[in-house]
N, C-alpha and C. Protein backbone atom coordinates (compact mmCIF):
# COMPACT_ATOMS: atom_id res chain seq x y z
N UNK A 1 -14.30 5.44 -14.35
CA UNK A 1 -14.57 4.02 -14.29
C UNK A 1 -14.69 3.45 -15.70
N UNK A 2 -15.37 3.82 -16.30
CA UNK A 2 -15.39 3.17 -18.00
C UNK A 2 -14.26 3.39 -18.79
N UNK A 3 -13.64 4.58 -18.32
CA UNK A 3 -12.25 4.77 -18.84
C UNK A 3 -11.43 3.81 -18.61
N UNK A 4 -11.37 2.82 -17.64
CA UNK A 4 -10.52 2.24 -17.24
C UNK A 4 -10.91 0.76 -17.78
N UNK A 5 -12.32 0.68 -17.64
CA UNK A 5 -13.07 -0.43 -18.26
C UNK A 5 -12.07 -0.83 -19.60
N UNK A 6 -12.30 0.49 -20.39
CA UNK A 6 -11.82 0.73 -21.58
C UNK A 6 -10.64 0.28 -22.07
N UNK A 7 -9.45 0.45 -21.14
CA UNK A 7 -8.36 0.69 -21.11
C UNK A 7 -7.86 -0.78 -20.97
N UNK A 8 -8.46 -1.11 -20.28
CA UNK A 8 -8.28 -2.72 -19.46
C UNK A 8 -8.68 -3.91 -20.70
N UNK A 9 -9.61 -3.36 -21.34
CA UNK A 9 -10.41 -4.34 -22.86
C UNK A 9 -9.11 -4.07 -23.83
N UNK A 10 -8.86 -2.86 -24.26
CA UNK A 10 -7.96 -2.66 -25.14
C UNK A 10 -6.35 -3.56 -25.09
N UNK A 11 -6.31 -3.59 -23.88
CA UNK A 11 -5.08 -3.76 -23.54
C UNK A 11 -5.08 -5.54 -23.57
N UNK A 12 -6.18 -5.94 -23.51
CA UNK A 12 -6.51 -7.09 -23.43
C UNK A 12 -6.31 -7.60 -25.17
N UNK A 13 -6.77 -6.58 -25.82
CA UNK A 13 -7.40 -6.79 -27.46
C UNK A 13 -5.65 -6.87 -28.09
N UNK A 14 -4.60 -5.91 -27.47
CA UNK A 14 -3.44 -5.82 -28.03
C UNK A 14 -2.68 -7.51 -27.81
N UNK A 15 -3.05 -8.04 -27.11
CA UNK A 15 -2.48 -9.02 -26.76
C UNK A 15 -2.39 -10.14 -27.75
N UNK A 16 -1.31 -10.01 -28.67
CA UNK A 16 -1.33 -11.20 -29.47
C UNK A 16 -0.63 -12.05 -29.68
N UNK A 17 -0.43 -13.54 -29.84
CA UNK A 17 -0.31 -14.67 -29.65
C UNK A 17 1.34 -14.56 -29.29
N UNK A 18 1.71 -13.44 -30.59
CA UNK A 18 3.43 -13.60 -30.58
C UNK A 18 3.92 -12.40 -29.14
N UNK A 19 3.22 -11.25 -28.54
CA UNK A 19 3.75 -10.51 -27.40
C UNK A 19 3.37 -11.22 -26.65
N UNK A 20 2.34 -12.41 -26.37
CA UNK A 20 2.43 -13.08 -24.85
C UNK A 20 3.17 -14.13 -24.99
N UNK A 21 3.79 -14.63 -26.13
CA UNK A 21 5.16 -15.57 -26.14
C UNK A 21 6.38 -15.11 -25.76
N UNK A 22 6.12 -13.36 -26.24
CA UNK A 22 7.22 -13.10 -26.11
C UNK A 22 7.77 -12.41 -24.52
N UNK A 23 6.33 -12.33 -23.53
CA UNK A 23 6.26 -11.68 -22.41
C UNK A 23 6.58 -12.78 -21.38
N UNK A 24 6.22 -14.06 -21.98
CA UNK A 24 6.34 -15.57 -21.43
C UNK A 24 8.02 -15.66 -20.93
N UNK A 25 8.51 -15.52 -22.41
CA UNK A 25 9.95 -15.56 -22.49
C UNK A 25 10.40 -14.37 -21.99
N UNK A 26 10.16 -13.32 -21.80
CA UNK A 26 10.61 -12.42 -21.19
C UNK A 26 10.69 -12.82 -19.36
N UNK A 27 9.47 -13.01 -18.88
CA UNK A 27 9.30 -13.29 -17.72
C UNK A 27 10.25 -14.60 -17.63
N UNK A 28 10.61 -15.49 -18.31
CA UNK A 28 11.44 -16.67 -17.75
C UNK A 28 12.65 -15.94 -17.69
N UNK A 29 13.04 -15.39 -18.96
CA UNK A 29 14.78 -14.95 -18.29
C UNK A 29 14.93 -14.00 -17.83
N UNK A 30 13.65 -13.35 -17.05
CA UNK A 30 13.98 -12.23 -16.04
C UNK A 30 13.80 -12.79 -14.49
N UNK A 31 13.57 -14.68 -15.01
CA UNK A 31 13.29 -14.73 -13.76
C UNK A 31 12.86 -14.29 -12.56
N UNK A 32 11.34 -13.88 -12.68
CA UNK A 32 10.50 -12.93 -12.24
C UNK A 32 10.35 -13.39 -10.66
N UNK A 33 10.08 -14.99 -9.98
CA UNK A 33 9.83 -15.30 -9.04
C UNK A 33 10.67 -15.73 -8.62
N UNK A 34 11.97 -15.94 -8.95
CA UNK A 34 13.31 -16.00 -7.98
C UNK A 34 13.41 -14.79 -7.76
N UNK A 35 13.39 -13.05 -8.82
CA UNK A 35 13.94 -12.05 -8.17
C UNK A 35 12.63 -11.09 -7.24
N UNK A 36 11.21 -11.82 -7.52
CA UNK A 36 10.72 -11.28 -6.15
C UNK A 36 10.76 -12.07 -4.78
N UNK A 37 10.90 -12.87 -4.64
CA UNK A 37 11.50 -13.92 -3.39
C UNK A 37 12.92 -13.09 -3.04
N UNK A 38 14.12 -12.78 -3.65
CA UNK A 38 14.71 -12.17 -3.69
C UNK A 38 14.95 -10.62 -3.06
N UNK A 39 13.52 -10.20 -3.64
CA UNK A 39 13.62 -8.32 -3.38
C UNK A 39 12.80 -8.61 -1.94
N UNK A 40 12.16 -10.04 -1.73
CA UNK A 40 11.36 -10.16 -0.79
C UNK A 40 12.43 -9.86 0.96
N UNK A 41 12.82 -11.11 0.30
CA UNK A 41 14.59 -11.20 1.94
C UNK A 41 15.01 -9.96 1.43
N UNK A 42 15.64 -9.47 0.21
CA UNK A 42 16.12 -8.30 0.61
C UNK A 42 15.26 -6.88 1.63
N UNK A 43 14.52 -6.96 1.59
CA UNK A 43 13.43 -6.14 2.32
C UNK A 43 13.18 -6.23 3.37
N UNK A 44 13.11 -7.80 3.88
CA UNK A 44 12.98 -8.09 5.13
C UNK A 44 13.90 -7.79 6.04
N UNK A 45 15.36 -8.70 5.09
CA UNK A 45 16.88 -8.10 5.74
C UNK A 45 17.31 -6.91 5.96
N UNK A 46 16.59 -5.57 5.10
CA UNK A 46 16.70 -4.29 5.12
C UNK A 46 15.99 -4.18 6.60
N UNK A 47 14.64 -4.61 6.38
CA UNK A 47 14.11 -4.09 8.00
C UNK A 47 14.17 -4.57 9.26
N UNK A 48 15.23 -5.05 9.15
CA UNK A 48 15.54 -6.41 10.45
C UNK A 48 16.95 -5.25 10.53
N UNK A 49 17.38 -4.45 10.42
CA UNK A 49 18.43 -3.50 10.50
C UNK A 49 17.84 -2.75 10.71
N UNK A 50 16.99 -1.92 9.91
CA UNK A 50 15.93 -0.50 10.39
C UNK A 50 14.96 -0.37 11.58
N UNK A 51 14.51 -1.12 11.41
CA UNK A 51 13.16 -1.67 12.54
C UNK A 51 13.56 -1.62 13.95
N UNK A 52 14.78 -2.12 14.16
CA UNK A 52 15.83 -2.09 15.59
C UNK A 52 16.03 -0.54 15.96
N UNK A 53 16.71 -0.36 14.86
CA UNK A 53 17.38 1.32 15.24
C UNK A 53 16.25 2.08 15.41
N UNK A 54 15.28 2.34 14.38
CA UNK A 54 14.70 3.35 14.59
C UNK A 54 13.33 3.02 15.81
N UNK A 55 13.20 2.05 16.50
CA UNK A 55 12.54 1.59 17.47
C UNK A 55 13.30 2.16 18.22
N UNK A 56 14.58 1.77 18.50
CA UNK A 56 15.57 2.39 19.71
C UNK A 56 16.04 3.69 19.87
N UNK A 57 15.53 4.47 18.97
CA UNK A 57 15.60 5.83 19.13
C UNK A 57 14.41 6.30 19.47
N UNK A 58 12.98 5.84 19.09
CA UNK A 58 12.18 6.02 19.89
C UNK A 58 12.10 5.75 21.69
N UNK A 59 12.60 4.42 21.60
CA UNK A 59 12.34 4.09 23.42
C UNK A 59 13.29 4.99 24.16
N UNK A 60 14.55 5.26 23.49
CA UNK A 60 15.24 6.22 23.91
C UNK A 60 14.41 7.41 24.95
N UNK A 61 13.56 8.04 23.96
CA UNK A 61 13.05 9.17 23.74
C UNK A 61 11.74 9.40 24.92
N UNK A 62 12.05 7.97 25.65
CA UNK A 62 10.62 7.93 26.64
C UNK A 62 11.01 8.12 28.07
N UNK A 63 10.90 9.04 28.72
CA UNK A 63 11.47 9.40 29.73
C UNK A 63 10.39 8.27 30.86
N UNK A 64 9.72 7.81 30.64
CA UNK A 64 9.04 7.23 31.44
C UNK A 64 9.57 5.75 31.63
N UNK A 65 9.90 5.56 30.82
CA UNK A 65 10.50 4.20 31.06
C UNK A 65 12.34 3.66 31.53
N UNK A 66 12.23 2.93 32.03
CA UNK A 66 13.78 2.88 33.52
C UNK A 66 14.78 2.29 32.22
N UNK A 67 15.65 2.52 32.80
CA UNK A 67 16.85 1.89 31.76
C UNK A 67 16.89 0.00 31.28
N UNK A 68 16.26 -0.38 32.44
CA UNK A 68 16.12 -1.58 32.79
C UNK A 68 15.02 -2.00 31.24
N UNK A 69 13.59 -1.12 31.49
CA UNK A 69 12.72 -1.33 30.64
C UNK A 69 13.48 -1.35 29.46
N UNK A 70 13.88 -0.27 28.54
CA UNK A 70 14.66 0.23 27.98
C UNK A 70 15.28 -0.90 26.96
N UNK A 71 16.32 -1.60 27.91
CA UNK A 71 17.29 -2.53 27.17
C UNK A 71 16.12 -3.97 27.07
N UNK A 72 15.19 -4.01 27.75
CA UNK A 72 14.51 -5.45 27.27
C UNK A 72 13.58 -4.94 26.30
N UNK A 73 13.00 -3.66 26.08
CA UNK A 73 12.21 -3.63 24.79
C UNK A 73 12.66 -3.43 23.45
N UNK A 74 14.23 -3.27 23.79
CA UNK A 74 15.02 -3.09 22.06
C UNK A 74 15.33 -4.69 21.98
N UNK A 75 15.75 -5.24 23.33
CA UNK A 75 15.96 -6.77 22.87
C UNK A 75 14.63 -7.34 22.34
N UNK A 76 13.91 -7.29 23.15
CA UNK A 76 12.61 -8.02 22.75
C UNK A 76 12.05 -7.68 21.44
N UNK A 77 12.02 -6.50 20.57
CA UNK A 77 11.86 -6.00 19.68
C UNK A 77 12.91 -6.87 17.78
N UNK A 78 14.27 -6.87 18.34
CA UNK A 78 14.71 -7.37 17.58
C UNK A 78 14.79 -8.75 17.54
N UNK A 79 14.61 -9.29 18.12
CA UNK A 79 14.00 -11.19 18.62
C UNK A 79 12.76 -11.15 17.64
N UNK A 80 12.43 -10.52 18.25
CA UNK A 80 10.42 -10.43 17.63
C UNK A 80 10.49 -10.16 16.03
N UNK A 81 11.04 -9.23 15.51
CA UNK A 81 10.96 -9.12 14.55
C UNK A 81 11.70 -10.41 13.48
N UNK A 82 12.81 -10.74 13.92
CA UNK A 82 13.51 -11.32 13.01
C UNK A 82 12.68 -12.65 12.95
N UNK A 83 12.36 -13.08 14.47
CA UNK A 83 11.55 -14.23 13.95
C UNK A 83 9.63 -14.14 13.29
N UNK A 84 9.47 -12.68 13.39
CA UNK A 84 8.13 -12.59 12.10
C UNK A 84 9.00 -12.70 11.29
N UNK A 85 10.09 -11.79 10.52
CA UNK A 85 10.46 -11.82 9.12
C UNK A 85 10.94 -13.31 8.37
N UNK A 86 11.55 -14.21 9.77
CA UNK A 86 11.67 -15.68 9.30
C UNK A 86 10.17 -16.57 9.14
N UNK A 87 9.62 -15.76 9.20
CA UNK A 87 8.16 -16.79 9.62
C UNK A 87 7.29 -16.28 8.41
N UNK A 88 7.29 -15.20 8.16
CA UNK A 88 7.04 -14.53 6.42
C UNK A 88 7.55 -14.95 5.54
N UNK A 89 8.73 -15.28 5.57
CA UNK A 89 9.87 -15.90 4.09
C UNK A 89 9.12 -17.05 4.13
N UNK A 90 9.03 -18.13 5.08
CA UNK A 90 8.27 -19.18 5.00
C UNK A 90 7.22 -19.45 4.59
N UNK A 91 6.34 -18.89 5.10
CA UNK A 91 4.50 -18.79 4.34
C UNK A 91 4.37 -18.21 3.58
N UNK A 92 4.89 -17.10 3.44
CA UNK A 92 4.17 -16.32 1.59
C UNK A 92 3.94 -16.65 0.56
N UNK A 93 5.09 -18.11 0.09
CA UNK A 93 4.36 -19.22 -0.94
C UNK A 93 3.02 -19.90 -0.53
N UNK A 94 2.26 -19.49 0.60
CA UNK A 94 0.89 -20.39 1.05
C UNK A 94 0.15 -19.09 0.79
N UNK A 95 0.73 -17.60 1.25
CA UNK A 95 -0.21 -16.87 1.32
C UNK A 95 -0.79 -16.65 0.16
N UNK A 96 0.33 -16.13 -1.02
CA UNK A 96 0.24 -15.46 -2.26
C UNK A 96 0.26 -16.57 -2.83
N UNK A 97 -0.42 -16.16 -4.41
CA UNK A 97 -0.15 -17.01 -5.62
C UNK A 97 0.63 -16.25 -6.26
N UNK A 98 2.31 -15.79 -6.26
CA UNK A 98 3.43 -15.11 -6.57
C UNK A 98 3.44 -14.99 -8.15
N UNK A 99 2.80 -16.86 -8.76
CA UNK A 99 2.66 -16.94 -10.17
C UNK A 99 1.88 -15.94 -10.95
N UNK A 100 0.26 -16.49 -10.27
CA UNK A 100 -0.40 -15.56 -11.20
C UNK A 100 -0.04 -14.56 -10.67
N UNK A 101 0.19 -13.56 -9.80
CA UNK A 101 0.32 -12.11 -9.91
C UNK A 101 1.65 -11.87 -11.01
N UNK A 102 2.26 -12.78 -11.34
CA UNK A 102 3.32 -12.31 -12.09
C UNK A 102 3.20 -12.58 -13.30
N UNK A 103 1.95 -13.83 -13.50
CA UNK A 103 1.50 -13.99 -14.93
C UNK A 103 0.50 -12.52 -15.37
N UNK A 104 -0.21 -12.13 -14.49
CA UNK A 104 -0.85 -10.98 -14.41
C UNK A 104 -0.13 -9.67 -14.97
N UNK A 105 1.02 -9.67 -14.36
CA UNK A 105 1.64 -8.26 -14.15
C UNK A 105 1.99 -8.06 -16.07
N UNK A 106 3.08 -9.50 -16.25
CA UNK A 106 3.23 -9.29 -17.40
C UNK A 106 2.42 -9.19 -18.57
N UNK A 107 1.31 -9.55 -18.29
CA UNK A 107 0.52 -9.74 -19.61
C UNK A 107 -0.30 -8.54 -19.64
N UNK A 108 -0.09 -8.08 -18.24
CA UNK A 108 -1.15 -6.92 -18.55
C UNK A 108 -0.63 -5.40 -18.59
N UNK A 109 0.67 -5.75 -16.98
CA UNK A 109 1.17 -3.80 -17.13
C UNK A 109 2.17 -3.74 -18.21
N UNK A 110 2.99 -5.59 -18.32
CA UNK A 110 4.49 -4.93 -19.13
C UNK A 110 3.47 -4.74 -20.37
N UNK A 111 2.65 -5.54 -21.01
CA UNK A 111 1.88 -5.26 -22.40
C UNK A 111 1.30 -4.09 -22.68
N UNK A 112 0.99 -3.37 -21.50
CA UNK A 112 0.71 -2.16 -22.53
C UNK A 112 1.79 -0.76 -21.74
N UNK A 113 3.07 -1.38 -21.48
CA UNK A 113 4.38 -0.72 -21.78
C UNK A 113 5.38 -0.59 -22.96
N UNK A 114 4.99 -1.96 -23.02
CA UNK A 114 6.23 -2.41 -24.65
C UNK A 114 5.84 -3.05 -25.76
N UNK A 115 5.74 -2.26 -26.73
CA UNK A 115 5.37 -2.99 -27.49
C UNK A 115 5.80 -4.73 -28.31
N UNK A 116 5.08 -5.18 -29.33
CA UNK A 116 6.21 -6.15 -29.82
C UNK A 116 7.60 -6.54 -29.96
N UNK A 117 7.26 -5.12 -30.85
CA UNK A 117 9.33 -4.77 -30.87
C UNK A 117 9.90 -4.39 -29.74
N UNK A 118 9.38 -3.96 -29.26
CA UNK A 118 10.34 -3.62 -27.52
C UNK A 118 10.69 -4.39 -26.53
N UNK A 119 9.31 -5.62 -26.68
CA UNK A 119 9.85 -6.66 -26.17
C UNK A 119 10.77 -7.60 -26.72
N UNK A 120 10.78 -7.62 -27.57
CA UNK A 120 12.23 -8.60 -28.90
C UNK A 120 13.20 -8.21 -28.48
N UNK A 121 13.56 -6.90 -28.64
CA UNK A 121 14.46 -5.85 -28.00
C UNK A 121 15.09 -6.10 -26.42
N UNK A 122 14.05 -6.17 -25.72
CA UNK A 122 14.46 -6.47 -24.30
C UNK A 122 14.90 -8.18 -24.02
N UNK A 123 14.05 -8.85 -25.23
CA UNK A 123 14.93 -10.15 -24.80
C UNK A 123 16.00 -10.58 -25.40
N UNK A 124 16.32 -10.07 -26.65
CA UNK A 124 17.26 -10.15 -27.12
C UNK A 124 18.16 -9.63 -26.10
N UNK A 125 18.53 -8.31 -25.17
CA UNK A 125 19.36 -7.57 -24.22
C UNK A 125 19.31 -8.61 -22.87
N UNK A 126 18.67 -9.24 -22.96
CA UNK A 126 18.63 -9.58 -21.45
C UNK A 126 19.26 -11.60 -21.77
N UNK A 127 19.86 -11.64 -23.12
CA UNK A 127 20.14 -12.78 -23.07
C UNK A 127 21.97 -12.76 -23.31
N UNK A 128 21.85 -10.95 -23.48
CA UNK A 128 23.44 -11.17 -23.45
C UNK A 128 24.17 -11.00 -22.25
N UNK A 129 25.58 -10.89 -21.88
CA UNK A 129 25.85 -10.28 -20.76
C UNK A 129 25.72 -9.66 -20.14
N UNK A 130 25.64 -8.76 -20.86
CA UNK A 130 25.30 -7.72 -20.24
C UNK A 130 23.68 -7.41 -18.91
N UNK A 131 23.25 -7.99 -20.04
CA UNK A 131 21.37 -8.21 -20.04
C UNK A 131 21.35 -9.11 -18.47
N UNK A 132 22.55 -9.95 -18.26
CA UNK A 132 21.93 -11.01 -17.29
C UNK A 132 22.88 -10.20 -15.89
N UNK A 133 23.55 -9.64 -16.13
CA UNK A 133 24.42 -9.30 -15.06
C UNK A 133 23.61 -7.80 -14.77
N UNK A 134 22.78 -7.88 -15.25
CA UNK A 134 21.62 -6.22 -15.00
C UNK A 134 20.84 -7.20 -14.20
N UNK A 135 19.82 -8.40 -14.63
CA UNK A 135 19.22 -9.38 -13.85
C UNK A 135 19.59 -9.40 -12.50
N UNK A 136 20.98 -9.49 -12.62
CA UNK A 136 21.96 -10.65 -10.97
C UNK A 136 21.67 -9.27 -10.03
N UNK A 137 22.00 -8.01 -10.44
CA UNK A 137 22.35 -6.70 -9.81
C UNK A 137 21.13 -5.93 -9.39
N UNK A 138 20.21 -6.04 -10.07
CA UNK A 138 19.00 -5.07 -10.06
C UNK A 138 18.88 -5.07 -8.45
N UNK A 139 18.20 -6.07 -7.82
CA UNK A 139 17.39 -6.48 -6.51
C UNK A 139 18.05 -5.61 -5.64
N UNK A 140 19.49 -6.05 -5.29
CA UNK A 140 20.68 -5.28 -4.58
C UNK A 140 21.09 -3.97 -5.09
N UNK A 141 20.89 -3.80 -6.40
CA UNK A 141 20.61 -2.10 -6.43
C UNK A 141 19.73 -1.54 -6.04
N UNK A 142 18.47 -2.40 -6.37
CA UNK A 142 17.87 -1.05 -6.53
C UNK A 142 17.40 -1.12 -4.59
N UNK A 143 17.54 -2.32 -3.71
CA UNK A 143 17.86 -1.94 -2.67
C UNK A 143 18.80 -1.05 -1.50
N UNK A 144 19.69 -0.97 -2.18
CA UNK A 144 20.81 -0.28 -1.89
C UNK A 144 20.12 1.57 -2.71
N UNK A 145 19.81 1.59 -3.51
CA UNK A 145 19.87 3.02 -4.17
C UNK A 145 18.37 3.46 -2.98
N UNK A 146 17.23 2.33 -2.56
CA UNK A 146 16.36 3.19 -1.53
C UNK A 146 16.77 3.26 -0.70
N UNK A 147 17.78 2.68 0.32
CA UNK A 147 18.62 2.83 1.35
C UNK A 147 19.43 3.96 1.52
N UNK A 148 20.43 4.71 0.63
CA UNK A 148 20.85 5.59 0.55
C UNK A 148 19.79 6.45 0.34
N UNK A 149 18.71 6.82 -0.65
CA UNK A 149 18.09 7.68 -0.59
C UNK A 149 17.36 8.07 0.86
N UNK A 150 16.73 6.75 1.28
CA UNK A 150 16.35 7.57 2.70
C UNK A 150 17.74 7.66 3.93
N UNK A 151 18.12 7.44 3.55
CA UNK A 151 19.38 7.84 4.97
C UNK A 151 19.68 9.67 4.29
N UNK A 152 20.00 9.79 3.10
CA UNK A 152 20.06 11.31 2.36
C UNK A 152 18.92 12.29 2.54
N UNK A 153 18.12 11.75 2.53
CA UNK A 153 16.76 12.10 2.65
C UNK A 153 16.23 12.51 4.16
N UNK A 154 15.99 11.39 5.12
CA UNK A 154 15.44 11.57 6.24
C UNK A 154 15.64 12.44 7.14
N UNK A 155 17.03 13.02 7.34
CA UNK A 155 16.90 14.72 8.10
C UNK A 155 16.40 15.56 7.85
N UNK A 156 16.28 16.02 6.38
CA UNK A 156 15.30 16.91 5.68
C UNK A 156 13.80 16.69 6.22
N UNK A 157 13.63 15.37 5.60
CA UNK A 157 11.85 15.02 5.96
C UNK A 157 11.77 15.36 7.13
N UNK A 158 12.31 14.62 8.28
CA UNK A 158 11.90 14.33 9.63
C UNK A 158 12.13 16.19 10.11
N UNK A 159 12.93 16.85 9.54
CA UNK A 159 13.04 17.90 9.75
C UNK A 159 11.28 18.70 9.80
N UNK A 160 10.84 18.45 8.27
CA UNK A 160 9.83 19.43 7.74
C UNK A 160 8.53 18.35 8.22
N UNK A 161 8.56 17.38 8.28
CA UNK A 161 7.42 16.94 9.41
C UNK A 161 7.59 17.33 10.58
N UNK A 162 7.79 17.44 11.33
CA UNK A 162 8.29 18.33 12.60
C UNK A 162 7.56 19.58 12.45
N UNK A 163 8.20 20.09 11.61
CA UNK A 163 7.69 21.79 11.74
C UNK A 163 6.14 21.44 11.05
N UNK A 164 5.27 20.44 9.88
CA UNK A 164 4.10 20.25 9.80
C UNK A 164 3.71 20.17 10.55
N UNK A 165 3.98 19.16 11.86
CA UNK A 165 3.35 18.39 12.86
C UNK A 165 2.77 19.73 13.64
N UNK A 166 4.22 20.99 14.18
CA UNK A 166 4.41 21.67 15.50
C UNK A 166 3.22 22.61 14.75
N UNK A 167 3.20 23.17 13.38
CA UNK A 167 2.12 24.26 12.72
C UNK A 167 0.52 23.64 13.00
N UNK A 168 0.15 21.88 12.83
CA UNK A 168 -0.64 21.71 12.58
C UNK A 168 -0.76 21.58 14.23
N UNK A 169 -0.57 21.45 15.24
CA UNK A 169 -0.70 21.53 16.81
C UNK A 169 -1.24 23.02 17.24
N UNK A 170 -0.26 23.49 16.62
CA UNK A 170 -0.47 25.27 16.64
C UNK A 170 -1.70 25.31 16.36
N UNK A 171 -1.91 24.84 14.71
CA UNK A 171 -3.29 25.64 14.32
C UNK A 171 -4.84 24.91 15.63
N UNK A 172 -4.31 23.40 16.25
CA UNK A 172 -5.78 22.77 16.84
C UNK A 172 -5.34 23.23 18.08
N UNK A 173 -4.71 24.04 18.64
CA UNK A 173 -4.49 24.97 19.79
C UNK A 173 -5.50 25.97 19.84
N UNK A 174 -5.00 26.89 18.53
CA UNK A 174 -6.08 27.85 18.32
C UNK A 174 -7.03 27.80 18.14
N UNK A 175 -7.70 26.61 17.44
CA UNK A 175 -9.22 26.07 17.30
C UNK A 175 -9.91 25.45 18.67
N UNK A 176 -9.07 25.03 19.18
CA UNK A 176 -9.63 24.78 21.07
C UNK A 176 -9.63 25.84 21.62
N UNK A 177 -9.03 26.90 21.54
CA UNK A 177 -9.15 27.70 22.50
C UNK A 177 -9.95 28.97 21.88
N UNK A 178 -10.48 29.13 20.33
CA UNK A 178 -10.92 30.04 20.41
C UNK A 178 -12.35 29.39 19.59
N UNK A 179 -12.57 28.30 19.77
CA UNK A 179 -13.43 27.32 18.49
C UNK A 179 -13.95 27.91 17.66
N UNK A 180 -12.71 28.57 17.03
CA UNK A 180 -13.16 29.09 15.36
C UNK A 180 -12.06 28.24 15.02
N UNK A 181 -12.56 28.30 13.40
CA UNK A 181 -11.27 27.44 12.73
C UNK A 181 -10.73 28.22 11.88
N UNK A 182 -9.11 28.23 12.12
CA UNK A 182 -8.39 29.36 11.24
C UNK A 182 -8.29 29.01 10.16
N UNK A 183 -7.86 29.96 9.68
CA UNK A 183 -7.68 29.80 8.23
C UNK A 183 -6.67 29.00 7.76
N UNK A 184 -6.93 27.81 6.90
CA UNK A 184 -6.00 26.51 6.35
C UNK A 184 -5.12 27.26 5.31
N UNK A 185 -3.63 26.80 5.57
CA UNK A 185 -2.55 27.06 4.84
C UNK A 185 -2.31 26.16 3.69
């Protein structure tokens, strides 16, 4: 706790007149609250695709319920969702103050990431072409690069949760039936 106290004062003390001009200007041409509004729909739009499927492989999976049930809870499901995710894009400028958390972020996490010169550095890069067409791309990359990772990813996981899940059943099998508790792996 005082460590952090600490950490939080210092970081405060580094802050001088010319890195929060220059974090100012950084944050304008990184256009910080167009590209989280941005990563925002992209996220939503990501799970307005995910949210369906992997719901419908669950209801699939329910032998209790009639075919009939079935097709109205994947409909009803993707109705439902899209109109929360339209109803979120809308209010989150009421919920959040998007500003200060972003006046926040910069002054406090990018400042004690980069220094003076690093930030000069980054705005100088981010005013050339290069710099702005990294801006336009990021959101949709770096959405696209977690998308592929979990589609690459999720047979493995869902694989080795499975076998966590079936070991950790195993082990509260054996603890019900013999109420000792085995030995943790």
């Amino acid at each position: 706790m005082l460590l952090s106290v600490s950490l939080s004062t210092h970081a405060q003390d580094t802050l001088t007149d010319e890195k929060k001009r220059l974090l100012t200007e950084l944050g304008s041409i990184l256009e910080l609250e167009k590209s989280f509004h941005e990563m925002t729909d992209l996220m939503l739009g990501n799970l307005e695709v995910t949210f369906p499927a992997s719901l419908q492989a669950e209801i699939a999976k329910r032998p209790n319920l009639s075919e009939d049930q079935k097709r109205f809870a994947e409909k009803s499901v993707a109705d439902t969702y899209k109109r929360v995710s339209r109803k979120f894009r809308e209010r989150i400028g009421n919920a959040v103050d998007v500003r200060a958390y972003l006046d926040h972020m910069l002054y406090t996490v990018f400042s004690k990431y980069y220094t003076t010169s690093e930030l000069k550095d980054l705005v100088a890069f981010y005013k050339t072409p290069t710099g702005r067409k990294t801006m336009e791309v990021m959101p949709k990359l770096m959405m696209e690069s977690m998308s592929a990772a979990q589609q690459y990813f999720s047979p493995g996981l869902e694989k080795l949760t499975k076998e966590i899940i079936e070991e950790e059943i195993d082990r509260l099998t054996l603890l019900s039936d013999s109420n000792a508790l085995p030995e943790t792996k």
